[in-house]
N, C-alpha and C. Protein backbone atom coordinates (compact mmCIF):
# COMPACT_ATOMS: atom_id res chain seq x y z
N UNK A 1 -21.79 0.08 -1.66
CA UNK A 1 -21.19 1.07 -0.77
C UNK A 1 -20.29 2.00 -1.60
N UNK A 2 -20.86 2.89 -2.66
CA UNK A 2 -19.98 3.55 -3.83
C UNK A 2 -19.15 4.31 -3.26
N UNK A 3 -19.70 4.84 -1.59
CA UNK A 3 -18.56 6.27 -1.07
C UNK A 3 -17.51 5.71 -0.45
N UNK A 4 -17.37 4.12 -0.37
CA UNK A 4 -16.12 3.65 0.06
C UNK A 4 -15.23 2.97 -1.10
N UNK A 5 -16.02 3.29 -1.80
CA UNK A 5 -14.92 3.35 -3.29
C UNK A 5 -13.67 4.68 -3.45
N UNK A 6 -14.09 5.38 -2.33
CA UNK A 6 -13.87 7.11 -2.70
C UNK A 6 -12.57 6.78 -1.66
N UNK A 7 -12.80 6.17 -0.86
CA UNK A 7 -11.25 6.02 0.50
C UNK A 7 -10.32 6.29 -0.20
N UNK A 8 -9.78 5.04 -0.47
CA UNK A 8 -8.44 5.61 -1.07
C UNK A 8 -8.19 7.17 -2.01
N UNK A 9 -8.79 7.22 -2.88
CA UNK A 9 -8.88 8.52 -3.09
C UNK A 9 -9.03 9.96 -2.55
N UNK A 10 -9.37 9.53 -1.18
CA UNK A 10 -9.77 10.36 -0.28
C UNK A 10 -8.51 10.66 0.89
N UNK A 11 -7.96 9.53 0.82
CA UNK A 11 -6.35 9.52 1.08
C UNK A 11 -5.25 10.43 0.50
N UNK A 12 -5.72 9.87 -0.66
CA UNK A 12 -4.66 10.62 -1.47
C UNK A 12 -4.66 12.20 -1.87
N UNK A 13 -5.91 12.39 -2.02
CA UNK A 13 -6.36 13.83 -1.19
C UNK A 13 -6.05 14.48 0.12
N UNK A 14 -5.54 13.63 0.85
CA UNK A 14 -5.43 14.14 1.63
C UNK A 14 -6.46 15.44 2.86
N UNK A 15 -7.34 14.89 2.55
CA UNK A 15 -8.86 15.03 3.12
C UNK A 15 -8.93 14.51 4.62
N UNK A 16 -8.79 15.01 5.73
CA UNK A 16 -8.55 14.18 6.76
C UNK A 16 -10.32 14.07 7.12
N UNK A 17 -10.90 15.35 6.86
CA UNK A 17 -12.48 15.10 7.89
C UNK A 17 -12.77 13.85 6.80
N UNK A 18 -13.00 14.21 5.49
CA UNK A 18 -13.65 12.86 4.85
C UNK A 18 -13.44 11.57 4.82
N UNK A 19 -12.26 11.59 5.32
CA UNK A 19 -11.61 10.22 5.62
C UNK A 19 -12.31 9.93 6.62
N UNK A 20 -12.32 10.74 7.93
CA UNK A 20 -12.86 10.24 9.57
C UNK A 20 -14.24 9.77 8.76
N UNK A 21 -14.96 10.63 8.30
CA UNK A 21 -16.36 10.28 8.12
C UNK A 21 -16.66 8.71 7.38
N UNK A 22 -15.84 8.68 6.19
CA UNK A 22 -16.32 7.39 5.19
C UNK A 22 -15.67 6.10 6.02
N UNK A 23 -14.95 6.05 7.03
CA UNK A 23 -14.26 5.32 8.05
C UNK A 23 -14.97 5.28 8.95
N UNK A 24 -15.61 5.86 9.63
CA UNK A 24 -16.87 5.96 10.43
C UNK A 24 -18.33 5.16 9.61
N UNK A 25 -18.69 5.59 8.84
CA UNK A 25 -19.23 5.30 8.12
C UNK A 25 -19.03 3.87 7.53
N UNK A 26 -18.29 3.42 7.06
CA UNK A 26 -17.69 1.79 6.72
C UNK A 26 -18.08 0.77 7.88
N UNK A 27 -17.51 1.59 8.82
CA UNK A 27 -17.50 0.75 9.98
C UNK A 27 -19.19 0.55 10.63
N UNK A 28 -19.96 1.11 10.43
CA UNK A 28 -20.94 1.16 10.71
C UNK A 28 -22.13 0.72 9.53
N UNK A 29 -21.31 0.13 8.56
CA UNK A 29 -21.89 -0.50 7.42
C UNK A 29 -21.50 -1.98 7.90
N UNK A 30 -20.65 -2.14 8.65
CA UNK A 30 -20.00 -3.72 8.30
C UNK A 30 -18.93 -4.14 8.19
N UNK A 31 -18.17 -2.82 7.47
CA UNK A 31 -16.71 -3.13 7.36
C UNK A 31 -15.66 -3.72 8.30
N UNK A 32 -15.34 -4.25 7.99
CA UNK A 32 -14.23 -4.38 8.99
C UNK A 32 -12.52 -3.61 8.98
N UNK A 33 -12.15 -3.56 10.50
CA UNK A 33 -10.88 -2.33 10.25
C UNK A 33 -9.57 -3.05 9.38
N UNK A 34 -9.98 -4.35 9.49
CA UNK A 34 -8.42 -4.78 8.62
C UNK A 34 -8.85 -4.47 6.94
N UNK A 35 -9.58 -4.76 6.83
CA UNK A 35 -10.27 -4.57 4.99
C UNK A 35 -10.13 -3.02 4.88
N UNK A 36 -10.34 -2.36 5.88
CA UNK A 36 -10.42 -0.48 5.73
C UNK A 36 -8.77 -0.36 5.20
N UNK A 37 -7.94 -1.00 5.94
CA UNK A 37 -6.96 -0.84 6.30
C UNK A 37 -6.59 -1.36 4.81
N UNK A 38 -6.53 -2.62 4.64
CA UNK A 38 -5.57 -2.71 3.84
C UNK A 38 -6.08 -3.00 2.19
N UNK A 39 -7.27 -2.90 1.62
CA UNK A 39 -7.84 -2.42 0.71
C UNK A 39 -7.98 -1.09 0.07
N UNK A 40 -8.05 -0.37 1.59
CA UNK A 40 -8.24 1.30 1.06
C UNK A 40 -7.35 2.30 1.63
N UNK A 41 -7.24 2.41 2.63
CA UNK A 41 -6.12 3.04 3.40
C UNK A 41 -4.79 3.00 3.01
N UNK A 42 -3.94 1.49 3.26
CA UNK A 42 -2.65 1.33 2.26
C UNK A 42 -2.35 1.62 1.18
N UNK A 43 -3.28 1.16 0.14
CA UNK A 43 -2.84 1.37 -1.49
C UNK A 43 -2.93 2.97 -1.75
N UNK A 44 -4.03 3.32 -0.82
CA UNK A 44 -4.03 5.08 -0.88
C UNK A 44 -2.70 6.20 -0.43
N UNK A 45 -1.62 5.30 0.33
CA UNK A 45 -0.55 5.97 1.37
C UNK A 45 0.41 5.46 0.19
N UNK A 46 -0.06 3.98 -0.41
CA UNK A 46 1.17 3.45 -0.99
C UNK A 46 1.20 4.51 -2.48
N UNK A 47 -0.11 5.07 -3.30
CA UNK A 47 -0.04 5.81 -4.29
C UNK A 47 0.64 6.80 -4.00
N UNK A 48 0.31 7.79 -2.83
CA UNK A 48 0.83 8.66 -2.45
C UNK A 48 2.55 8.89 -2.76
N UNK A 49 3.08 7.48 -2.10
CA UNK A 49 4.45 7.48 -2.10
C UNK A 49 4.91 7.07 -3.67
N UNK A 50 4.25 6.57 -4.01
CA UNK A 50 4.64 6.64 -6.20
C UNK A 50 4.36 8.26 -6.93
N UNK A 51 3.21 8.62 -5.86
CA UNK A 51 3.12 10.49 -6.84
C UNK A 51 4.45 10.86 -6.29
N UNK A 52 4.96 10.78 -4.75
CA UNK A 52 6.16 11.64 -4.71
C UNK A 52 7.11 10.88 -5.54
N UNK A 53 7.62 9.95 -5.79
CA UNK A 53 8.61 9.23 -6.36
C UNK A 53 8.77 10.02 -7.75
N UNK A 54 7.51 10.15 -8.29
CA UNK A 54 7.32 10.81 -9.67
C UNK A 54 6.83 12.10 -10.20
N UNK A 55 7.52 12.68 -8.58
CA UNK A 55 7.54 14.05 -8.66
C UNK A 55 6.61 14.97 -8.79
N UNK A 56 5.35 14.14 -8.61
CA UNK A 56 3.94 15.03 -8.32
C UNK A 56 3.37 15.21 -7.25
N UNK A 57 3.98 14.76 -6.49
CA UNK A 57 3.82 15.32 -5.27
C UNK A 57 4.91 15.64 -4.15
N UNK A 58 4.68 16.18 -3.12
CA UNK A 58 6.17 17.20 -2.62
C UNK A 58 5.47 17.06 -1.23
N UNK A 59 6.41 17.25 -0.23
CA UNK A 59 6.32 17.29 1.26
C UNK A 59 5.50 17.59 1.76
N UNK A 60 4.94 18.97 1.54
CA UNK A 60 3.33 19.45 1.77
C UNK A 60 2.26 18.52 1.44
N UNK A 61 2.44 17.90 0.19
CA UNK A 61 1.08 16.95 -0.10
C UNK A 61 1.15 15.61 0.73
N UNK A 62 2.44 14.86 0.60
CA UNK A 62 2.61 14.04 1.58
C UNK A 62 2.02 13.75 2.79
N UNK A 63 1.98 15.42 3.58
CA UNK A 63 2.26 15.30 4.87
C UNK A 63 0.54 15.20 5.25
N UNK A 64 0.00 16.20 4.61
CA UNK A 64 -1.75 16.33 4.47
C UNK A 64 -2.17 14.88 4.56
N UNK A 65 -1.21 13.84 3.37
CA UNK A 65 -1.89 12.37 3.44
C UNK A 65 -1.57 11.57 4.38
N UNK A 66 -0.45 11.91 4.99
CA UNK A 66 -0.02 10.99 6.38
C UNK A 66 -0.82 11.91 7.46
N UNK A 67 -1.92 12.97 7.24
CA UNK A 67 -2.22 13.07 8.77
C UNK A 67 -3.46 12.68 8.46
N UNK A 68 -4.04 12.82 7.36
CA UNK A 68 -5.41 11.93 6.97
C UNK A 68 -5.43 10.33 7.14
N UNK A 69 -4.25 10.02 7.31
CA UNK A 69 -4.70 8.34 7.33
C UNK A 69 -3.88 7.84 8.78
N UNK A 70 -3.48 9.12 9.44
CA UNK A 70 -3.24 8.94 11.18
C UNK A 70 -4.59 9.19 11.80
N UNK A 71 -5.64 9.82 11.16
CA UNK A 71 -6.70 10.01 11.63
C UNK A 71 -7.26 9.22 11.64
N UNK A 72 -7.55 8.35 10.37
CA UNK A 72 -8.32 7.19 9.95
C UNK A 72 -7.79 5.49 11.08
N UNK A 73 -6.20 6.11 11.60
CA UNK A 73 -5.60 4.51 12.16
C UNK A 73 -6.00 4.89 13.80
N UNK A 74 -5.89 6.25 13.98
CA UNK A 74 -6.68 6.70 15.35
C UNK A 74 -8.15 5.82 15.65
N UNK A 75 -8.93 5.81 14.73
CA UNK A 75 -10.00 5.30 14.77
C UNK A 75 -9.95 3.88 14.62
N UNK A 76 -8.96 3.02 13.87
CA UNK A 76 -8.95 1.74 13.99
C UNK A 76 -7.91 1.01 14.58
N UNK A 77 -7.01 1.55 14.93
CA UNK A 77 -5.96 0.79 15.86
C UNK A 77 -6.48 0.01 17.12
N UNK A 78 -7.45 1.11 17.73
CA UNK A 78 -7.96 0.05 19.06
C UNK A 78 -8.60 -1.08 18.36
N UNK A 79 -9.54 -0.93 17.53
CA UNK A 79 -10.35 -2.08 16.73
C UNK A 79 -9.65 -3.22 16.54
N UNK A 80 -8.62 -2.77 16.09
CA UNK A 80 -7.68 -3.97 15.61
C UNK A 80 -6.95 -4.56 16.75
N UNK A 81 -6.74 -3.92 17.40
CA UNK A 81 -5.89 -4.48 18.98
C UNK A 81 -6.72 -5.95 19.76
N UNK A 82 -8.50 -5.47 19.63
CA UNK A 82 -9.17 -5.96 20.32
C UNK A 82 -9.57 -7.17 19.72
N UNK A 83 -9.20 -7.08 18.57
CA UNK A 83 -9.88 -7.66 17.47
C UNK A 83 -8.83 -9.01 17.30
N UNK A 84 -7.61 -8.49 18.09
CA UNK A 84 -6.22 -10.07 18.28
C UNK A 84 -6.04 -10.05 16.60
N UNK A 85 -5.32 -8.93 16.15
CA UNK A 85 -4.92 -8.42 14.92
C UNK A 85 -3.64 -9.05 15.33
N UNK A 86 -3.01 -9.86 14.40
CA UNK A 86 -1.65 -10.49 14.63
C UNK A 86 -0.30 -9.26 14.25
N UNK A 87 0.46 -9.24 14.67
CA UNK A 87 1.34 -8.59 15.06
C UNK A 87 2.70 -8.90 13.59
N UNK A 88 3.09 -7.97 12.74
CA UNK A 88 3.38 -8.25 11.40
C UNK A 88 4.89 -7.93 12.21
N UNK A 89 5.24 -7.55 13.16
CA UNK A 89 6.84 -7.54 14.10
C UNK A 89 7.03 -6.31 14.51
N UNK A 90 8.47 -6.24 15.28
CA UNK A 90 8.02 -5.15 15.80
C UNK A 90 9.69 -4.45 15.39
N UNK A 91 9.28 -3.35 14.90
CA UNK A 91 10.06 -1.98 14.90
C UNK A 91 10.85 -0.84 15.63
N UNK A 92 12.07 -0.34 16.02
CA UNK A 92 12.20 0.53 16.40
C UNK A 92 13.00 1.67 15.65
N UNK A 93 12.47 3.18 15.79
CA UNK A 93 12.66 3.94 15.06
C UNK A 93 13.46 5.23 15.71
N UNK A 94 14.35 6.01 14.91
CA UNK A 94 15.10 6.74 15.50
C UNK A 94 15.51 7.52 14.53
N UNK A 95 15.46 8.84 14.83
CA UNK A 95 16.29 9.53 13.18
C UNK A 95 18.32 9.80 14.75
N UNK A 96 19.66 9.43 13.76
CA UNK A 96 20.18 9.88 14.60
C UNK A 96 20.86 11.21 14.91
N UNK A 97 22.17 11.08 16.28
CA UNK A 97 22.27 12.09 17.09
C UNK A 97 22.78 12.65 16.45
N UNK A 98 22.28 14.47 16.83
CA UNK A 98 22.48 15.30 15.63
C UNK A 98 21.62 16.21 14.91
N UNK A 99 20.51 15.21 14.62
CA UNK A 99 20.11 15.48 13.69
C UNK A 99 18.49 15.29 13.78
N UNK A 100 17.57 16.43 14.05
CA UNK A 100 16.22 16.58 14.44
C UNK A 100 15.17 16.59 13.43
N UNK A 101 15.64 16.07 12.18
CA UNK A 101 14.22 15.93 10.91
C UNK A 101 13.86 14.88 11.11
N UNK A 102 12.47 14.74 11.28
CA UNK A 102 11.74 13.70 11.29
C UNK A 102 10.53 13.39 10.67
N UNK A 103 10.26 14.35 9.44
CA UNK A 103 9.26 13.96 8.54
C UNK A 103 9.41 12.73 7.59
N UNK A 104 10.68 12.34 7.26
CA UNK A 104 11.19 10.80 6.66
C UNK A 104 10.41 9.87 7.26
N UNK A 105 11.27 9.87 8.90
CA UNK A 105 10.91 9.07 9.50
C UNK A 105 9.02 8.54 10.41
N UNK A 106 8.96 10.28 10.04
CA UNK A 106 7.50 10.37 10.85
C UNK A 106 6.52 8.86 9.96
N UNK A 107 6.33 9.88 8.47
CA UNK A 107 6.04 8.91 7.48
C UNK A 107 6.26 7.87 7.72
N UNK A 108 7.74 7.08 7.67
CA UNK A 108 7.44 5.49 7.72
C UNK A 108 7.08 4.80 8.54
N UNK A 109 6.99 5.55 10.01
CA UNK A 109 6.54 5.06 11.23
C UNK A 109 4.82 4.91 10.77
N UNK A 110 4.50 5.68 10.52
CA UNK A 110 3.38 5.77 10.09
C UNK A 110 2.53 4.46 9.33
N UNK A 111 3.49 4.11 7.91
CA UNK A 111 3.12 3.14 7.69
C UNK A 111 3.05 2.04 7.73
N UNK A 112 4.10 1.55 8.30
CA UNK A 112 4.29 0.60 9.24
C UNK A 112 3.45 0.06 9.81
N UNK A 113 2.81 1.24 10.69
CA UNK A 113 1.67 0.94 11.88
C UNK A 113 1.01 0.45 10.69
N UNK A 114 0.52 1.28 9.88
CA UNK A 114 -0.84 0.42 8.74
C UNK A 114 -0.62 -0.74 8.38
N UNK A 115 0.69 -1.06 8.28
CA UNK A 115 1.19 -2.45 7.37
C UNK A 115 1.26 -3.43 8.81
N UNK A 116 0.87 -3.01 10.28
CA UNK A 116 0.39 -4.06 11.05
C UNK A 116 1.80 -4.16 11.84
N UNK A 117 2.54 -3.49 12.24
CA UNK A 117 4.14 -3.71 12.76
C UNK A 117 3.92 -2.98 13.89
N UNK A 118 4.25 -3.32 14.93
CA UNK A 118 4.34 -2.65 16.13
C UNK A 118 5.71 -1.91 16.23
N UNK A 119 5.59 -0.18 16.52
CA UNK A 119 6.61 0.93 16.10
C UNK A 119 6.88 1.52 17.62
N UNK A 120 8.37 1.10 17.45
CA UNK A 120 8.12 2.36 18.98
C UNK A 120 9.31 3.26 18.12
N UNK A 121 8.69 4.57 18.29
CA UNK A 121 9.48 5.36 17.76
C UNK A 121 10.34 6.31 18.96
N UNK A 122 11.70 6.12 18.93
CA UNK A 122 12.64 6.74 20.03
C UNK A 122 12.99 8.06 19.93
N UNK A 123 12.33 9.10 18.49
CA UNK A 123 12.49 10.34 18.29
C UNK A 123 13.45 10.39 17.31
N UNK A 124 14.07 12.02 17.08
CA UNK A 124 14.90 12.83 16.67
C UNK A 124 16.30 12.80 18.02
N UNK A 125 17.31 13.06 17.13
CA UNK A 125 18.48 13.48 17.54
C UNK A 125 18.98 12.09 18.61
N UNK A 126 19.03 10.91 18.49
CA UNK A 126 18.75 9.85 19.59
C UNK A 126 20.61 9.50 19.79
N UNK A 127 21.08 9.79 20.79
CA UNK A 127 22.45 8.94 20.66
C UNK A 127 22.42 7.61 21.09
N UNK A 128 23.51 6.95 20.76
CA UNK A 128 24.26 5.63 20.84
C UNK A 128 23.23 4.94 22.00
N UNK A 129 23.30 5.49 22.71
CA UNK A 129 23.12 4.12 24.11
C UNK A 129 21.59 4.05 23.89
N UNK A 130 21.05 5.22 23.83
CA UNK A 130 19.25 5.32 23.67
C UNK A 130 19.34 4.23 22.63
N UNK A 131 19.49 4.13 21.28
CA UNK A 131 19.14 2.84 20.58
C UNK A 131 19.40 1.74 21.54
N UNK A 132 21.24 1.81 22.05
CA UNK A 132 21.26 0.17 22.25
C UNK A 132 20.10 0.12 23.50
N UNK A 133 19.55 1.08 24.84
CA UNK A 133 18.86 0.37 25.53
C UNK A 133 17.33 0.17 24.84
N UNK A 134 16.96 1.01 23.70
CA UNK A 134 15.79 0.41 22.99
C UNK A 134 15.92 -0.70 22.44
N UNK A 135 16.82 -1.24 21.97
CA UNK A 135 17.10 -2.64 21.23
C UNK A 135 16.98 -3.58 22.32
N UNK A 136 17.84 -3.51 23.21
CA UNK A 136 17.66 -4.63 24.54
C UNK A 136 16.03 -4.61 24.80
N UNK A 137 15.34 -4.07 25.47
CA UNK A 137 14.21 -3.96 25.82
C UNK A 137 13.30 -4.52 24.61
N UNK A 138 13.27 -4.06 23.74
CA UNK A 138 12.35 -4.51 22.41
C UNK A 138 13.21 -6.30 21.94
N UNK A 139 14.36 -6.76 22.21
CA UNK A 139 14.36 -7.91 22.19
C UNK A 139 14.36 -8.87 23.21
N UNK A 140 14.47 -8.08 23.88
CA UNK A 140 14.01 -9.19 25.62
C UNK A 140 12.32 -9.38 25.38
N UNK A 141 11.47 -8.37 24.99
CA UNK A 141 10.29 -8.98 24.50
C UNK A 141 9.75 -9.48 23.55
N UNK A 142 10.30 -9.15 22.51
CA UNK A 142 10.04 -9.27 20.89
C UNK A 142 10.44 -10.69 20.44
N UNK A 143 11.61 -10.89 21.43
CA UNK A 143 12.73 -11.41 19.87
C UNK A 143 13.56 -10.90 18.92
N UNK A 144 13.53 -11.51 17.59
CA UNK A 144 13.65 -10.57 16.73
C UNK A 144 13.08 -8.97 16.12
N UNK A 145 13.71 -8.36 15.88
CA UNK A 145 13.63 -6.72 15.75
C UNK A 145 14.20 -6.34 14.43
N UNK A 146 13.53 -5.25 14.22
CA UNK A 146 13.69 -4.34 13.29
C UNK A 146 14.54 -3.36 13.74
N UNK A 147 15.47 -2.50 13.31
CA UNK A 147 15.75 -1.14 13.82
C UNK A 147 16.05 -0.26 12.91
N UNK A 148 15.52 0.88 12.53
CA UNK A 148 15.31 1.84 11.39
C UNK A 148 15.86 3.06 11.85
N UNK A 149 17.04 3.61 11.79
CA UNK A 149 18.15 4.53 11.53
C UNK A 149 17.64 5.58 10.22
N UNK A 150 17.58 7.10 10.51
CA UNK A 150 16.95 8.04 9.71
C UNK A 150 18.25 9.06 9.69
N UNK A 151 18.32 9.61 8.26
CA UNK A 151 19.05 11.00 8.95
C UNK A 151 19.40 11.32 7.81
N UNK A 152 19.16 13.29 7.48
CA UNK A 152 19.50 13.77 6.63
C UNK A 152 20.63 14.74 6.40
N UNK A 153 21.23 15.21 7.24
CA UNK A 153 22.49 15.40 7.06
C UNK A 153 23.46 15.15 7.25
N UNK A 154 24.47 14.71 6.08
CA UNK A 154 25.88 13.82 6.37
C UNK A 154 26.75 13.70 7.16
N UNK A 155 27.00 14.79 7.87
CA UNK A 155 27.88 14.43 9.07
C UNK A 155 27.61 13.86 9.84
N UNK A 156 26.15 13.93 10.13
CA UNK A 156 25.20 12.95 11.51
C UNK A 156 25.34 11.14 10.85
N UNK A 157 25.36 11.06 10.02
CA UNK A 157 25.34 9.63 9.35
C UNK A 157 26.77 8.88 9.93
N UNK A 158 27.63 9.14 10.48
CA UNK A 158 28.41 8.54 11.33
C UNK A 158 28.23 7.77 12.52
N UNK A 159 26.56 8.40 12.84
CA UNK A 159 25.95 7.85 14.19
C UNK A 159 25.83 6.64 13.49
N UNK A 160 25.12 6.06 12.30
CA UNK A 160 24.75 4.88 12.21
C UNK A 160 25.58 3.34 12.55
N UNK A 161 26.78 3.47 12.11
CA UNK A 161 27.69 2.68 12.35
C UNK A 161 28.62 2.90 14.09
N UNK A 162 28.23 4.06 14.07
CA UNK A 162 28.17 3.71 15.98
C UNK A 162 27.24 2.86 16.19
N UNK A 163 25.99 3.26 16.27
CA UNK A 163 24.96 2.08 16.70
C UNK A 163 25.39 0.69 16.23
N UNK A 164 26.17 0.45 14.84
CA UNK A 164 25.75 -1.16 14.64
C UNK A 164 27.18 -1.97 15.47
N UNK A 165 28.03 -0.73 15.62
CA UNK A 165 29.28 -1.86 16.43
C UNK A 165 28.27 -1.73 18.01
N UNK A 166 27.95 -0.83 18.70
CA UNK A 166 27.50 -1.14 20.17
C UNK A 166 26.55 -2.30 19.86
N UNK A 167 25.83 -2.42 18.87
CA UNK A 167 25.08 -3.91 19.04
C UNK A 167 26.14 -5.04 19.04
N UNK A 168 27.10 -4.57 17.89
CA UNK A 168 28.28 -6.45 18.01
C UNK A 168 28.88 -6.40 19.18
N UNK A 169 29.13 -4.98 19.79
CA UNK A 169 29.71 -5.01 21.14
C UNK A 169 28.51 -5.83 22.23
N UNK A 170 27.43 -5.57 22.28
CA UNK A 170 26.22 -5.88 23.36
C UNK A 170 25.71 -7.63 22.99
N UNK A 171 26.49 -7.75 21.79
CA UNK A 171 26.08 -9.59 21.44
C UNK A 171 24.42 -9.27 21.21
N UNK A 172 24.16 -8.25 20.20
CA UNK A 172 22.39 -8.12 19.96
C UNK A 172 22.63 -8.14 18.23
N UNK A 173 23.54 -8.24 17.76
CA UNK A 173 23.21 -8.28 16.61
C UNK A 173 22.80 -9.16 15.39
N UNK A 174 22.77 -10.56 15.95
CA UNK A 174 22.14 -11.11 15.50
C UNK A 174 20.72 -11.59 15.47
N UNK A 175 20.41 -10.56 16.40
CA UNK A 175 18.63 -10.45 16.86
C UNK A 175 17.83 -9.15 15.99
N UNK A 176 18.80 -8.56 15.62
CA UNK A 176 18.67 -7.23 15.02
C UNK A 176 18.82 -6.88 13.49
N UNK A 177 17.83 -6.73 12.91
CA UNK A 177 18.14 -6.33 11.43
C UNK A 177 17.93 -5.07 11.09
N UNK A 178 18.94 -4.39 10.84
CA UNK A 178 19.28 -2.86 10.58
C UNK A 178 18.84 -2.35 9.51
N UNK A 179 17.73 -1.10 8.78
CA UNK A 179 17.54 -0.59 8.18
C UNK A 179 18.13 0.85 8.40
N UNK A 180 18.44 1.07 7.02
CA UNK A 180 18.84 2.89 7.40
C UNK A 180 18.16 3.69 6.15
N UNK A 181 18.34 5.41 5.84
CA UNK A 181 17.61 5.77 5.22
C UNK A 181 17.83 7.24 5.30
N UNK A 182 17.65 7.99 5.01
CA UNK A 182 17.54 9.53 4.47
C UNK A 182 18.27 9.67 3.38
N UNK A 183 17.69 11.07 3.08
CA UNK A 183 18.06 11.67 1.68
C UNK A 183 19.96 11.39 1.09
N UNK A 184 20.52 11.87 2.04
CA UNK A 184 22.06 10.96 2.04
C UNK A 184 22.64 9.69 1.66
N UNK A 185 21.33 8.68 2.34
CA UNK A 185 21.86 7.97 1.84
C UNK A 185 22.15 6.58 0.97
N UNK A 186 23.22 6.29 0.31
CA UNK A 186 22.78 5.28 -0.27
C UNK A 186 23.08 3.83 -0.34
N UNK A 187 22.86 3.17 -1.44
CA UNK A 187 23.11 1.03 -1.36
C UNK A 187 24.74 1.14 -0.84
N UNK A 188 25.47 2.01 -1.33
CA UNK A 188 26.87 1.86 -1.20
C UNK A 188 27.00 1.96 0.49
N UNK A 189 26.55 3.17 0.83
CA UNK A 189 26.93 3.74 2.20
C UNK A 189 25.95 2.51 3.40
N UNK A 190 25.49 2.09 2.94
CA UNK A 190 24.67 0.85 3.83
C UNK A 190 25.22 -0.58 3.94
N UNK A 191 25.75 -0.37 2.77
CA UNK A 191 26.66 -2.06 2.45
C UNK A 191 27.97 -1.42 3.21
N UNK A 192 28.88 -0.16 3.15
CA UNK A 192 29.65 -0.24 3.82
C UNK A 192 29.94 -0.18 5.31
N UNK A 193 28.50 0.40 6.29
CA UNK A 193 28.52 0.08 7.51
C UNK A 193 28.21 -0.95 7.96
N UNK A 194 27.99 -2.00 7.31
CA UNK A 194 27.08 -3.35 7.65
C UNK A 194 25.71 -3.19 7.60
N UNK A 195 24.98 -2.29 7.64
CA UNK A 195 23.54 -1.86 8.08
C UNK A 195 22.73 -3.58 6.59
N UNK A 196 21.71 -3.69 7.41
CA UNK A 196 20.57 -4.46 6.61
C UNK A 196 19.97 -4.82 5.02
N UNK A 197 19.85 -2.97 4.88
CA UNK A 197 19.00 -2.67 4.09
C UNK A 197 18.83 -1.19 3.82
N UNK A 198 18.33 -0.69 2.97
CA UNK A 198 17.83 1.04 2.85
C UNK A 198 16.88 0.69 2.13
N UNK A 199 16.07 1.84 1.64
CA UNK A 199 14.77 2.07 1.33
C UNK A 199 14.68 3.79 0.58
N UNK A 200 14.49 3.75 -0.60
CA UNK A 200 14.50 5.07 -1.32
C UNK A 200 13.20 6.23 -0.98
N UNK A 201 11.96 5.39 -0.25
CA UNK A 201 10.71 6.40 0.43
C UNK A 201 10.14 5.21 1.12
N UNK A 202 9.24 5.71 1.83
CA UNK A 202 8.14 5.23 2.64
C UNK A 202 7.64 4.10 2.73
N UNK A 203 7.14 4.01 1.81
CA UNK A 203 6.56 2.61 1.46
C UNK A 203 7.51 1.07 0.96
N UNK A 204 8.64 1.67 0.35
CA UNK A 204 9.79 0.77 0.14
C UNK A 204 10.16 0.07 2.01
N UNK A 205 10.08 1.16 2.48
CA UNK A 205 11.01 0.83 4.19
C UNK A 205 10.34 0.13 4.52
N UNK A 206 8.31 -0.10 4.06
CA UNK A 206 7.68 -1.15 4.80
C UNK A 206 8.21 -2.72 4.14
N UNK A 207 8.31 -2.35 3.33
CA UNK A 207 8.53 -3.75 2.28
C UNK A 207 10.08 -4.24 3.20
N UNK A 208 10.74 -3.35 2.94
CA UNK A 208 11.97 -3.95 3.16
C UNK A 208 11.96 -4.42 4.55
N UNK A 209 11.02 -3.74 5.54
CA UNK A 209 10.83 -4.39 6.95
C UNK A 209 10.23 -5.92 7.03
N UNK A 210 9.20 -5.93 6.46
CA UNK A 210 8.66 -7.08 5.92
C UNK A 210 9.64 -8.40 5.36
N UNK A 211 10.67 -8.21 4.29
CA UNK A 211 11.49 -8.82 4.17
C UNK A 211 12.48 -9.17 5.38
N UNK A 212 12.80 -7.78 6.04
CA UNK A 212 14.16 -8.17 6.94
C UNK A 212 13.55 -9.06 7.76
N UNK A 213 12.27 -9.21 8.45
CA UNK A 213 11.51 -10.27 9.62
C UNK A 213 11.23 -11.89 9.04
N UNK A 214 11.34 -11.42 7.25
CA UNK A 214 11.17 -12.50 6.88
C UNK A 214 12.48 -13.80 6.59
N UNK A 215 13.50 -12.77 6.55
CA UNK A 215 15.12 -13.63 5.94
C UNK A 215 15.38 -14.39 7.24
């Protein structure tokens, strides 16, 4: 099957029709959507996020590869649903109030879903109570939770540590493991709100999600 040698590469290209097609195509060879997924699809999103790291690639190229492999999870998400694809935990996402960029966050929501995590993403600009009633709700069903805090300009980064006292205030925070993240900010500014964890791009935030469900 030499043209599904080409996936990942085809990712990273950022090629969205050729992607639908050799994904179409796979699947109608035999493939199955978790092997699409995490053989060719991932390592292709995960290169992606090492070219930007190393400065060969930039927001524009990025974004081409996260809509090529939203195309490709369009096509296999139901597959996998039906298919009693086990559930890698579940996520909630928010860039905060304030502050309406959400290409950071779009991205990691993104991969996430690939890396098998169930994402509810609560938007741009989200204040205080919108997290805490997403947190209640996602741990009255979940359990344990993820919650991923976004935001790129510094004054808005004050929201974060609002959110983590209304959780010690709501008695949810020990159900809750806090990730945070944008260009702002850093190990220092995360260790000093209490927050979880940070993540320097995309693919780090899956890892570190992965870990936080795992500690």
């Amino acid at each position: 099957m030499a043209e599904l040698g080409a996936l990942k590469q085809t990712v990273i290209d950022g090629d969205g029709k050729k992607v639908i097609e050799l994904v179409t195509a796979a699947l109608a060879d035999g493939s199955t959507p978790q092997s699409l997924l995490t053989d060719h699809l991932i390592p292709g999103m995960v290169e992606v996020g090492q070219l930007m790291q190393d400065g060969e690639y930039f927001i524009p190229e990025v974004l081409k590869s996260a809509k090529a492999m939203n195309g490709a999870l369009a096509i296999l998400e139901p597959l996998l649903a039906t298919g009693g694809r086990e559930s890698a935990g579940c996520v909630l996402m928010g860039t905060v109030d304030g502050d309406i960029h959400d290409i950071g966050k779009n991205l990691v929501c993104m991969l996430l879903k690939g890396g098998g995590f169930e994402v509810r993403d609560l938007g741009v600009s989200v204040p205080v109570q919108k997290f805490l009633e997403g947190v209640k709700l996602a741990v009255q069903e979940r359990g344990k939770i993820v919650l991923g805090m976004s935001g790129l300009i510094t004054p808005t980064l004050d929201g974060m540590p609002e959110v983590i006292k209304a959780l010690e205030e709501a008695g949810l925070r020990d159900r809750v493991k806090v990730m945070v993240g944008g260009a702002p900010v850093t190990q220092e500014f995360c260790d000093s709100i209490g927050a979880d964890g940070t993540a320097p791009d995309a693919p780090s935030a899956v890892a570190l999600a992965k870990s936080l469900l795992a500690a």
